[in-house]
C-alpha atoms as a PDB file:
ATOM      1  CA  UNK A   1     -15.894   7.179  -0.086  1.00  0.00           C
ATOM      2  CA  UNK A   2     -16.938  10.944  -0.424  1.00  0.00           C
ATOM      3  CA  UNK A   3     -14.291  13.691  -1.148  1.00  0.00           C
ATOM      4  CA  UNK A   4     -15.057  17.312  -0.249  1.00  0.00           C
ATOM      5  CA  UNK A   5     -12.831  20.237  -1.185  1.00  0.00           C
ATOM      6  CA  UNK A   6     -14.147  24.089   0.995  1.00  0.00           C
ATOM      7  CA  UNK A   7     -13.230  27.063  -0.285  1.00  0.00           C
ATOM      8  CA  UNK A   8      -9.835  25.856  -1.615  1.00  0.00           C
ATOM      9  CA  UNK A   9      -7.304  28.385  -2.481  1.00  0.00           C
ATOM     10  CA  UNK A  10      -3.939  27.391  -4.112  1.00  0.00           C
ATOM     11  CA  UNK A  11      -0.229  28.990  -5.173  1.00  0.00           C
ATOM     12  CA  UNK A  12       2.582  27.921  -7.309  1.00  0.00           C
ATOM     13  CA  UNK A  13       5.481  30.649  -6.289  1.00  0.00           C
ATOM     14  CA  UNK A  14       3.144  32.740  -3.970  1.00  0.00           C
ATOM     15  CA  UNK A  15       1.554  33.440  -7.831  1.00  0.00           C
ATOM     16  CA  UNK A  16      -2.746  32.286  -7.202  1.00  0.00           C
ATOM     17  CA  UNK A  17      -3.935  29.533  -9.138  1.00  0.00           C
ATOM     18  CA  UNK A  18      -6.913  28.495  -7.940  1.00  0.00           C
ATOM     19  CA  UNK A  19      -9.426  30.752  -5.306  1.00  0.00           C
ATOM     20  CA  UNK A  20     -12.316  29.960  -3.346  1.00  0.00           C
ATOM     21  CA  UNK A  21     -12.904  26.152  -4.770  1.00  0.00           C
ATOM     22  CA  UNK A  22     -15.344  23.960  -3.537  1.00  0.00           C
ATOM     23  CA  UNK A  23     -16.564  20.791  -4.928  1.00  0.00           C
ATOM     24  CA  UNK A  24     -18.021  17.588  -3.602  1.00  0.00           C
ATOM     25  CA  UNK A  25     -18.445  13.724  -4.874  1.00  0.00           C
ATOM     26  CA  UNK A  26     -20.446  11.668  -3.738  1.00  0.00           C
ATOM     27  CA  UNK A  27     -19.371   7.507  -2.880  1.00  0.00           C
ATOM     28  CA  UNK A  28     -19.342   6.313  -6.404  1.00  0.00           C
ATOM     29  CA  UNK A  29     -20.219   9.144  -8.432  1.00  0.00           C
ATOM     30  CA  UNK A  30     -17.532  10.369 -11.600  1.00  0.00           C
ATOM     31  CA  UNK A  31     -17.117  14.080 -10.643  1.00  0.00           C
ATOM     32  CA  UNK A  32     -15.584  16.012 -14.169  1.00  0.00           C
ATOM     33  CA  UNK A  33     -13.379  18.967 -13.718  1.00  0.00           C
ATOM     34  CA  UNK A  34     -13.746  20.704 -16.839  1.00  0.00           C
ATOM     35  CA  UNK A  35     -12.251  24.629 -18.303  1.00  0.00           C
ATOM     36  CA  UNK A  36     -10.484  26.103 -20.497  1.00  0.00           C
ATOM     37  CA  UNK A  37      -6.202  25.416 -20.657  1.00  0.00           C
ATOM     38  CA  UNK A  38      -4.979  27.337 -17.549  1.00  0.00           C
ATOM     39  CA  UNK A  39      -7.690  27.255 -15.450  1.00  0.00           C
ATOM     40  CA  UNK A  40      -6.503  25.828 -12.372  1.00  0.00           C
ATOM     41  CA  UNK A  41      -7.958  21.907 -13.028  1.00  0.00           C
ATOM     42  CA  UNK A  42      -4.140  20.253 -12.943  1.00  0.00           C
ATOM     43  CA  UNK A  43      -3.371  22.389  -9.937  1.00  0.00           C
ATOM     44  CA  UNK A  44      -6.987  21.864  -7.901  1.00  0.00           C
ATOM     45  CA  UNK A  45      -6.668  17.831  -8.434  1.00  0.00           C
ATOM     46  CA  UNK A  46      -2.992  17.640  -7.059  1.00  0.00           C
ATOM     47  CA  UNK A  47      -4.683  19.085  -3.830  1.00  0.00           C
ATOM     48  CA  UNK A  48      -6.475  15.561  -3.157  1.00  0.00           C
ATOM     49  CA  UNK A  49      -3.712  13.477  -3.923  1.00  0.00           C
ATOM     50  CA  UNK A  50      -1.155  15.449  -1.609  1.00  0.00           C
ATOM     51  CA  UNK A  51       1.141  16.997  -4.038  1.00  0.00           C
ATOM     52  CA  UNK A  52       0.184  20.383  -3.807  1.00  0.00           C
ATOM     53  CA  UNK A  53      -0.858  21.997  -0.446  1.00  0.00           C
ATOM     54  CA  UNK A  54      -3.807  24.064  -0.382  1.00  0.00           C
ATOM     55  CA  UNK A  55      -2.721  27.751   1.195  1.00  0.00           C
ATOM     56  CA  UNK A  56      -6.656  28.245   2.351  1.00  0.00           C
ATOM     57  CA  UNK A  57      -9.124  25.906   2.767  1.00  0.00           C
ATOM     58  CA  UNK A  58      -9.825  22.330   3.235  1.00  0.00           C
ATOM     59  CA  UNK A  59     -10.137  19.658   1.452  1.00  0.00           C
ATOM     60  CA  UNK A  60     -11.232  15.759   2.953  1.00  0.00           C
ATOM     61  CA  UNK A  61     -11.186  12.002   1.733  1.00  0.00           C
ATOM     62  CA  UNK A  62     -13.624   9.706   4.169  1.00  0.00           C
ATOM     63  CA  UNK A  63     -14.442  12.954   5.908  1.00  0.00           C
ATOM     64  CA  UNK A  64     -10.413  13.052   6.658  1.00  0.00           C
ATOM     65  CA  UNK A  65      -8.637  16.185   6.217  1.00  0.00           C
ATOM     66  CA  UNK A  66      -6.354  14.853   3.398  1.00  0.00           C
ATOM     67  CA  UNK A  67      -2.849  16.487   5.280  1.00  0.00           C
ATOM     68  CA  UNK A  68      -3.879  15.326   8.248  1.00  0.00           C
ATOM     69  CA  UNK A  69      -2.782  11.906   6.989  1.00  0.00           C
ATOM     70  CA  UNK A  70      -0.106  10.333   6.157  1.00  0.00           C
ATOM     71  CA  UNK A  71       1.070  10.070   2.682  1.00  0.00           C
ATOM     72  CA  UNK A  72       0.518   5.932   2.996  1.00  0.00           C
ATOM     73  CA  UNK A  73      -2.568   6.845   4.507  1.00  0.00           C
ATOM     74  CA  UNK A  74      -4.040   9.164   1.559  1.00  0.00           C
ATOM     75  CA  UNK A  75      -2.430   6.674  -0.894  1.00  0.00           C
ATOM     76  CA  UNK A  76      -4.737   3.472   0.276  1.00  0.00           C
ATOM     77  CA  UNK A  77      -7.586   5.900  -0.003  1.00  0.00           C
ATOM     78  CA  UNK A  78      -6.527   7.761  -3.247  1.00  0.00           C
ATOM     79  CA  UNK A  79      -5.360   6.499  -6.443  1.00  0.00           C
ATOM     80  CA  UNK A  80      -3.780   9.021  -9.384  1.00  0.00           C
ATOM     81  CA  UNK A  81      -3.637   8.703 -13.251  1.00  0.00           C
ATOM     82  CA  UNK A  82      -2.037  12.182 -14.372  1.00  0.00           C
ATOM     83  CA  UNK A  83      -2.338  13.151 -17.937  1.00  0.00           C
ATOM     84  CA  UNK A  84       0.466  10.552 -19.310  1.00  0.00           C
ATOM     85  CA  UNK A  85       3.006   8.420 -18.295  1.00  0.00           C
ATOM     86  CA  UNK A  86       6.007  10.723 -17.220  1.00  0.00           C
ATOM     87  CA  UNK A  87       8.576   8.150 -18.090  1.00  0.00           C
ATOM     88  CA  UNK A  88       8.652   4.406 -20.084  1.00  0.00           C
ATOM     89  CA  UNK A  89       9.460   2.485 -17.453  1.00  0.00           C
ATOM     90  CA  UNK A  90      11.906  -0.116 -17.879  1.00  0.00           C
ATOM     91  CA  UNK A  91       9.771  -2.443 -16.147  1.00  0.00           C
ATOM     92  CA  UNK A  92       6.908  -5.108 -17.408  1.00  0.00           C
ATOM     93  CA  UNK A  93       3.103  -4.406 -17.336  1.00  0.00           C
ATOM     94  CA  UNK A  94       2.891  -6.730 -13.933  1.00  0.00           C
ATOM     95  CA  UNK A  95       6.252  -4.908 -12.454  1.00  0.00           C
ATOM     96  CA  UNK A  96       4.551  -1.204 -13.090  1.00  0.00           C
ATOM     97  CA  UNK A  97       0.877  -2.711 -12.005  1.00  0.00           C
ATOM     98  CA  UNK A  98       2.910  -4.488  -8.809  1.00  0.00           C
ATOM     99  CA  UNK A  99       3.759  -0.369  -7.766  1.00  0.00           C
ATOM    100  CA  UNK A 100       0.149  -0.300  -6.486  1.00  0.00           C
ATOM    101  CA  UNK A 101       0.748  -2.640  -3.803  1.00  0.00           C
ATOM    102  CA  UNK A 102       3.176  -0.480  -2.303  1.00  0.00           C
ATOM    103  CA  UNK A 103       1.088   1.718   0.256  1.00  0.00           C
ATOM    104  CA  UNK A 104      -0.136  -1.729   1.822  1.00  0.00           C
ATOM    105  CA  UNK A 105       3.189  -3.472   2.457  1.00  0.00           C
ATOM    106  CA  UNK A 106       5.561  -2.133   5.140  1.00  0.00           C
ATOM    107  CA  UNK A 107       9.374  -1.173   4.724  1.00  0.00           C
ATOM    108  CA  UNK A 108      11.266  -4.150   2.850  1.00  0.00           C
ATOM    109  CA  UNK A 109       8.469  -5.956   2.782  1.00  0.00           C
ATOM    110  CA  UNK A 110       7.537  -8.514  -0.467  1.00  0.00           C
ATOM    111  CA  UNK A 111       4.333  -8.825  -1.955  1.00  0.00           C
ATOM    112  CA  UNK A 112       2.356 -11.926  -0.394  1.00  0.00           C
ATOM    113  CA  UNK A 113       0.337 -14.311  -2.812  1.00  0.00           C
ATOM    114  CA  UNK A 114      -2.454 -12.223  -1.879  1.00  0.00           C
ATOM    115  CA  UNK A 115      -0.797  -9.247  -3.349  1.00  0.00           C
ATOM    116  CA  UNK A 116      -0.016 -10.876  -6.690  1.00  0.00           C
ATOM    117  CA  UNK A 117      -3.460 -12.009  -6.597  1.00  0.00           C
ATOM    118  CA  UNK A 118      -4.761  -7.767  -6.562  1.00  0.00           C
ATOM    119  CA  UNK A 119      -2.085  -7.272  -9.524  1.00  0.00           C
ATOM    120  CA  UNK A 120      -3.513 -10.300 -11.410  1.00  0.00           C
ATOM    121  CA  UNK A 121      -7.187  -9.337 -11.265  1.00  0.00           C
ATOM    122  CA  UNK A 122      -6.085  -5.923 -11.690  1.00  0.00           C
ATOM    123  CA  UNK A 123      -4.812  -6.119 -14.954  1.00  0.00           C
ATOM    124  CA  UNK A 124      -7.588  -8.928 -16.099  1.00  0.00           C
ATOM    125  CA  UNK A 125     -10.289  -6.441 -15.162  1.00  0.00           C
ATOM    126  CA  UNK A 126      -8.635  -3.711 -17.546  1.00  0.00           C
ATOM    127  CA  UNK A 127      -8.019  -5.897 -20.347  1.00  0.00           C
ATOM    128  CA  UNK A 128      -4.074  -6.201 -20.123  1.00  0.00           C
ATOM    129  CA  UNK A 129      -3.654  -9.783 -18.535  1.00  0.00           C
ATOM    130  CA  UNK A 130      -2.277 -10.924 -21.809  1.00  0.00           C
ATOM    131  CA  UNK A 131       0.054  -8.393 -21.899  1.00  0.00           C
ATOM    132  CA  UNK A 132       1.558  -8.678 -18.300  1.00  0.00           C
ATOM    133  CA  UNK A 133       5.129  -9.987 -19.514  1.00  0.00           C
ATOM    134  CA  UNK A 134       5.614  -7.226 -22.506  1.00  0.00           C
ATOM    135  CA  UNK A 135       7.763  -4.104 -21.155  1.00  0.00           C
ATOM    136  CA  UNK A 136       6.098  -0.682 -19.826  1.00  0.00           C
ATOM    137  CA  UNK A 137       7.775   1.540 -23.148  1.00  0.00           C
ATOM    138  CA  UNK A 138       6.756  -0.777 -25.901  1.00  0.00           C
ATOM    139  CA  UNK A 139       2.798  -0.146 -25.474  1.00  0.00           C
ATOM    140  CA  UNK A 140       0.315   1.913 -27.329  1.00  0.00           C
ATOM    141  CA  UNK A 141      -1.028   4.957 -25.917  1.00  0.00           C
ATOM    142  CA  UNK A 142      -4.155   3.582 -24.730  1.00  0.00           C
ATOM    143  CA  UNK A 143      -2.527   0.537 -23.540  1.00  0.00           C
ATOM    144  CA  UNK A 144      -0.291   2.569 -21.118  1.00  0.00           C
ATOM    145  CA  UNK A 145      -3.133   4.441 -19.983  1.00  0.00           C
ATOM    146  CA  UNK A 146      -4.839   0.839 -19.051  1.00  0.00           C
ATOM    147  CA  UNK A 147      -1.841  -0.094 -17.378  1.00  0.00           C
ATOM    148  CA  UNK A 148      -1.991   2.863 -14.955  1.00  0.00           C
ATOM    149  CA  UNK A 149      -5.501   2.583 -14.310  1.00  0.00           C
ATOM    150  CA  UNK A 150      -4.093  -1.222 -13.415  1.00  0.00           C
ATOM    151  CA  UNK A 151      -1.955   0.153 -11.216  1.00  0.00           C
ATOM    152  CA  UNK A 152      -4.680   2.259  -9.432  1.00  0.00           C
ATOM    153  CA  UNK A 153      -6.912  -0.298  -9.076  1.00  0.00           C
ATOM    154  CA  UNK A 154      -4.360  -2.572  -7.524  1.00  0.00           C
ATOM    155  CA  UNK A 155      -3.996   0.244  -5.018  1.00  0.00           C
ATOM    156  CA  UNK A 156      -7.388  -0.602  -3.265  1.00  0.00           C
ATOM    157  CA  UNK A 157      -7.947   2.709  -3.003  1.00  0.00           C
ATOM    158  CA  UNK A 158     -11.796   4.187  -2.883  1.00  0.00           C
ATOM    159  CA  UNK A 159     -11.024   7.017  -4.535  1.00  0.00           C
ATOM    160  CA  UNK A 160      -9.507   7.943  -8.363  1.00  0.00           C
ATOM    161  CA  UNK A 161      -8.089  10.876  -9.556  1.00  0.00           C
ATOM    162  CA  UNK A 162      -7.698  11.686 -13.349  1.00  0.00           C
ATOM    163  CA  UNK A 163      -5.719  13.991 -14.872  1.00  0.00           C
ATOM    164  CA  UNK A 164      -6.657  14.900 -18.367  1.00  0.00           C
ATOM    165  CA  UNK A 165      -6.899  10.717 -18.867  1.00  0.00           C
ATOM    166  CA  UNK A 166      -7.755  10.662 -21.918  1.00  0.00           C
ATOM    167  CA  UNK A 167      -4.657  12.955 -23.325  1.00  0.00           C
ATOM    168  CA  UNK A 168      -2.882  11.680 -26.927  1.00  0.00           C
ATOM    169  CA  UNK A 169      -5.565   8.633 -27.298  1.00  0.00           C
ATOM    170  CA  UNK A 170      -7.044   8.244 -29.882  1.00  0.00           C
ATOM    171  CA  UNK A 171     -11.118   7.963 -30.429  1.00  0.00           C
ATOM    172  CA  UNK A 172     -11.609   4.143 -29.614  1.00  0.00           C
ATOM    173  CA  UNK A 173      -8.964   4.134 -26.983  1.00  0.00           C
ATOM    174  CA  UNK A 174     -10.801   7.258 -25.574  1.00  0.00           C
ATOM    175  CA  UNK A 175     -14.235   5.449 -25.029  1.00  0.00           C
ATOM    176  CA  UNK A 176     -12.844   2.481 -23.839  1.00  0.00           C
ATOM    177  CA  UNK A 177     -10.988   3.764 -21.233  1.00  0.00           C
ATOM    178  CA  UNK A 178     -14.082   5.951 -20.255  1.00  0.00           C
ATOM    179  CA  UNK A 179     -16.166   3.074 -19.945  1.00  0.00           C
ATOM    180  CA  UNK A 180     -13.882   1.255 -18.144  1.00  0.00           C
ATOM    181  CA  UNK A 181     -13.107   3.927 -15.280  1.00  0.00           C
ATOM    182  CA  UNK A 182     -17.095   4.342 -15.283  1.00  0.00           C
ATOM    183  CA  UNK A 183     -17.822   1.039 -14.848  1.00  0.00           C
ATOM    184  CA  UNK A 184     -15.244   0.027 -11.559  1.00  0.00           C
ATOM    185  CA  UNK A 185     -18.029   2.008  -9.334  1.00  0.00           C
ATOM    186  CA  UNK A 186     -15.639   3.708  -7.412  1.00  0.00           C
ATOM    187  CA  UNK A 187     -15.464   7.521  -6.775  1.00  0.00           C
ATOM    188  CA  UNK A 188     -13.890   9.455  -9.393  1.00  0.00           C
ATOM    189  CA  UNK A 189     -13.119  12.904 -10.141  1.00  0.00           C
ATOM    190  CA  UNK A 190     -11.917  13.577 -13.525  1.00  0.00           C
ATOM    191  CA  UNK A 191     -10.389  16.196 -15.273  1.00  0.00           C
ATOM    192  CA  UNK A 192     -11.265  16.476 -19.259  1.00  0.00           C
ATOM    193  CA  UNK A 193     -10.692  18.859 -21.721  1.00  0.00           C
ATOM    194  CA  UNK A 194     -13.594  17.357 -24.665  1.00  0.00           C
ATOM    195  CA  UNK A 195     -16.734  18.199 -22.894  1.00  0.00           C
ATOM    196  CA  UNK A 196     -18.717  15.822 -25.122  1.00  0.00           C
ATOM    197  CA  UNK A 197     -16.658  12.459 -22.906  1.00  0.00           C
ATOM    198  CA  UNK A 198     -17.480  14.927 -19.877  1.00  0.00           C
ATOM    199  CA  UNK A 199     -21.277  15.162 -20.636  1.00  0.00           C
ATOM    200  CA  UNK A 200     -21.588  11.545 -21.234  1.00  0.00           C
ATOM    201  CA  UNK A 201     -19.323  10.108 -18.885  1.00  0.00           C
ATOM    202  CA  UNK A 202     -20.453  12.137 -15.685  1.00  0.00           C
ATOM    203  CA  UNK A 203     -22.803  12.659 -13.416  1.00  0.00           C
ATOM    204  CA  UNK A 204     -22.088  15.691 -12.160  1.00  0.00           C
ATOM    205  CA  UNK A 205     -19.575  18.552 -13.270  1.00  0.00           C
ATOM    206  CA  UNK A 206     -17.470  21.744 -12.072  1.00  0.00           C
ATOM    207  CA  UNK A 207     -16.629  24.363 -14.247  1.00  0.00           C
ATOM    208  CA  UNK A 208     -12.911  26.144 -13.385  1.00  0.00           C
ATOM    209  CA  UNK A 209     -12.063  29.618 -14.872  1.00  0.00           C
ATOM    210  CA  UNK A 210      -9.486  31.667 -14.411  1.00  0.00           C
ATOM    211  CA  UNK A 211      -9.020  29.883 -10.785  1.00  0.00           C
ATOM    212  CA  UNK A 212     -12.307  30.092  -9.871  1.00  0.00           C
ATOM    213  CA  UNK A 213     -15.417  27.629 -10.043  1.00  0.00           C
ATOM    214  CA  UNK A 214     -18.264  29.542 -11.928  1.00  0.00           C
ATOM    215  CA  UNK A 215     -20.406  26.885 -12.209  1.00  0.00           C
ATOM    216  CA  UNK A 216     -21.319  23.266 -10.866  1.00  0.00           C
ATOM    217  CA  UNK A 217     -24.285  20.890 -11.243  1.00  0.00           C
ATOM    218  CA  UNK A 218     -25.613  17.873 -13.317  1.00  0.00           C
ATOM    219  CA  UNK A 219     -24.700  17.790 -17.058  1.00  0.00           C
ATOM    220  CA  UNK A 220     -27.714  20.020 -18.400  1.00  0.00           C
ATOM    221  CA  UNK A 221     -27.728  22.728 -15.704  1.00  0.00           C
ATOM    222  CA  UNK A 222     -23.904  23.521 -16.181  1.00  0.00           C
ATOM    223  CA  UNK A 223     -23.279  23.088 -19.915  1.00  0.00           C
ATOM    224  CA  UNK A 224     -25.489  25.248 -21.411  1.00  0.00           C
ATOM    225  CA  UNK A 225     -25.190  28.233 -24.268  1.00  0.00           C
ATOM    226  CA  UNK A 226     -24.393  31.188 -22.422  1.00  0.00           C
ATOM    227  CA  UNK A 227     -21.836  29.075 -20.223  1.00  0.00           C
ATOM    228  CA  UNK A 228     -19.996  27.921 -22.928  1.00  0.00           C
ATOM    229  CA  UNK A 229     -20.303  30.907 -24.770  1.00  0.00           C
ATOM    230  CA  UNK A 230     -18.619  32.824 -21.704  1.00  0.00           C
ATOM    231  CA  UNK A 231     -15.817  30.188 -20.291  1.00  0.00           C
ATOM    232  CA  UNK A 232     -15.043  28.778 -23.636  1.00  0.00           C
ATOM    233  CA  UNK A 233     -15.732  31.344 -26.369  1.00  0.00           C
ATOM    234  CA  UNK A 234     -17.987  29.225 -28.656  1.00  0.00           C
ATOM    235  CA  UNK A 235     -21.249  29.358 -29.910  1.00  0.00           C
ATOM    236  CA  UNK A 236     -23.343  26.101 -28.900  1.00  0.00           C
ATOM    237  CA  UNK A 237     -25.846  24.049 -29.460  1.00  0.00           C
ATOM    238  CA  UNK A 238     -27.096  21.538 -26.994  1.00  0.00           C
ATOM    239  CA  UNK A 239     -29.537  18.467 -26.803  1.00  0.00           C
ATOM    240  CA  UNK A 240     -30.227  14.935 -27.778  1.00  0.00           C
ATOM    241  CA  UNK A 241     -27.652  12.845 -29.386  1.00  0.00           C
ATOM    242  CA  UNK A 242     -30.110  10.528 -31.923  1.00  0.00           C
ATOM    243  CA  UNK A 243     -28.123   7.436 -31.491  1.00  0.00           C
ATOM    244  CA  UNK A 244     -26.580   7.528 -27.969  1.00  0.00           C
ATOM    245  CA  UNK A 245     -30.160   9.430 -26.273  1.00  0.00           C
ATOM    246  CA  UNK A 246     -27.470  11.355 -23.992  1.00  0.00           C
ATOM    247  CA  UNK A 247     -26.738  14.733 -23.675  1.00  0.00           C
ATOM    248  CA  UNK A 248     -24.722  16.617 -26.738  1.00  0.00           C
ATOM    249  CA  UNK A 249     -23.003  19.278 -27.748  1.00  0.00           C
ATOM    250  CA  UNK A 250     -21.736  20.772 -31.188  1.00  0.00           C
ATOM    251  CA  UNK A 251     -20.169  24.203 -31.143  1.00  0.00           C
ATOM    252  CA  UNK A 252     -18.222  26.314 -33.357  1.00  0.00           C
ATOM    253  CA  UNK A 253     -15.931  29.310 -32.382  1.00  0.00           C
ATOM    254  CA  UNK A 254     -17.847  32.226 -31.304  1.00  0.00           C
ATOM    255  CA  UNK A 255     -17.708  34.597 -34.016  1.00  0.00           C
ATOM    256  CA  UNK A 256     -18.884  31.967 -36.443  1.00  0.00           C
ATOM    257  CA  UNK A 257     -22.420  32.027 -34.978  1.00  0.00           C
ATOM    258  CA  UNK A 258     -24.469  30.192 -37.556  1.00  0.00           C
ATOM    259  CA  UNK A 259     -25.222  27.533 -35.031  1.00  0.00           C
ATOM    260  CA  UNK A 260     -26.642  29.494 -32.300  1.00  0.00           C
ATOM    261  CA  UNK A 261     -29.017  30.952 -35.987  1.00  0.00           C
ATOM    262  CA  UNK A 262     -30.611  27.480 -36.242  1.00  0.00           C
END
């Protein structure tokens, strides 16, 4: 399922945020969001997922305007994992995994065998099935993070939004989840602050700053010297990791230019 945001413009108390955004993923493609702190990436995602309406613009799921649907409608198409759990839920792994189900099961209604079937290959496919009894607040990190993306998938949704995912993990826990979200095959649209994850996790990216999209493309055309130099303040140098063959950067801040000498 595609998602297509059109010269988006959004507020937060009549103050701009984000102006003139447009962006487009493709069905399966991982679409990163990436820009400095500030820039409007938080505030442009919560325009998919229905939180935030867009004051200009238009923005589409399935070639659905995303407000012109329901909110049980946009949830069975879009699934969100913001930056960190906002609470430690008193529940167990399969309780907060069992949320998912919610969009697909009417008022009062109880999750069929078929539902607890989603929940159970849910968490197996994100590594947490052996974990399913322990309680929500008592998990790593990482773990939590797993358990959302549980939750997500459970959904059945076509369509995953990520808010800086990869927040407070630590290295290990930040690849794994990575490679885990890349591999379900589902459309994604990501949000990341360490553009080294961005450049090897995505296939394409969009560059926010100040509010506005200055740049968007595959991994090479958009992160390049000048670019970073400009949006991020740092001096760069980019090619060919030796061990991974992808696309890397190393950078230092912008006054210290002895990388950009080599």
């Amino acid at each position: 399922m595609h998602v297509q945001l059109t010269d988006v413009h959004m507020e937060i108390d009549d103050l701009p945020i984000v102006a003139a955004a447009s962006l487009r993923a493709e069905t399966g493609e991982m679409v990163g969001i990436i820009g400095p702190n500030g820039s409007g990436k938080s505030t442009l995602l919560r325009s998919i997922y229905r939180t935030l309406q867009p004051v200009g613009g238009l923005v589409t799921v399935g070639g659905d305007d995303v407000w012109s649907l329901s909110s049980r409608q946009s949830a069975q198409r879009t699934a969100v994992v913001a930056q960190e759990a906002t609470a430690d839920f008193d529940f167990s792994v399969t309780e907060v995994v069992t949320m998912g189900r919610s969009p697909h099961l009417g008022l009062l209604q109880r999750e069929s065998d078929t539902d607890h079937d989603i929940v159970t290959e849910a968490m197996a496919r994100v590594g947490i099935a052996d974990k399913a009894n322990r309680v929500f607040a008592t998990l790593s990190g990482g773990e939590k993070q797993r358990v959302l993306v549980a939750r997500a998938l459970a959904q059945r949704s076509r369509v995953l939004i990520l808010d800086e995912p990869t927040n407070h993990l630590d290295i290990r826990a930040q690849l794994e989840l990575l490679e885990l979200i890349r591999d379900l095959g589902i459309t994604t649209i990501a949000a990341l602050h360490e553009l080294n994850l961005a450049a090897h996790y995505c296939d394409w990216l969009t560059v926010l700053d100040r509010g506005r999209v200055v740049a968007t493309g595959s991994v090479d055309e958009v992160l390049t010297p000048a670019l970073l130099a400009d949006v991020f303040g740092v001096a760069c140098h980019c090619g060919i990791h030796p061990v991974t063959g992808r696309f890397h950067l190393a950078y230092t801040p912008l006054q210290d230019q002895r990388l950009g000498e080599r």
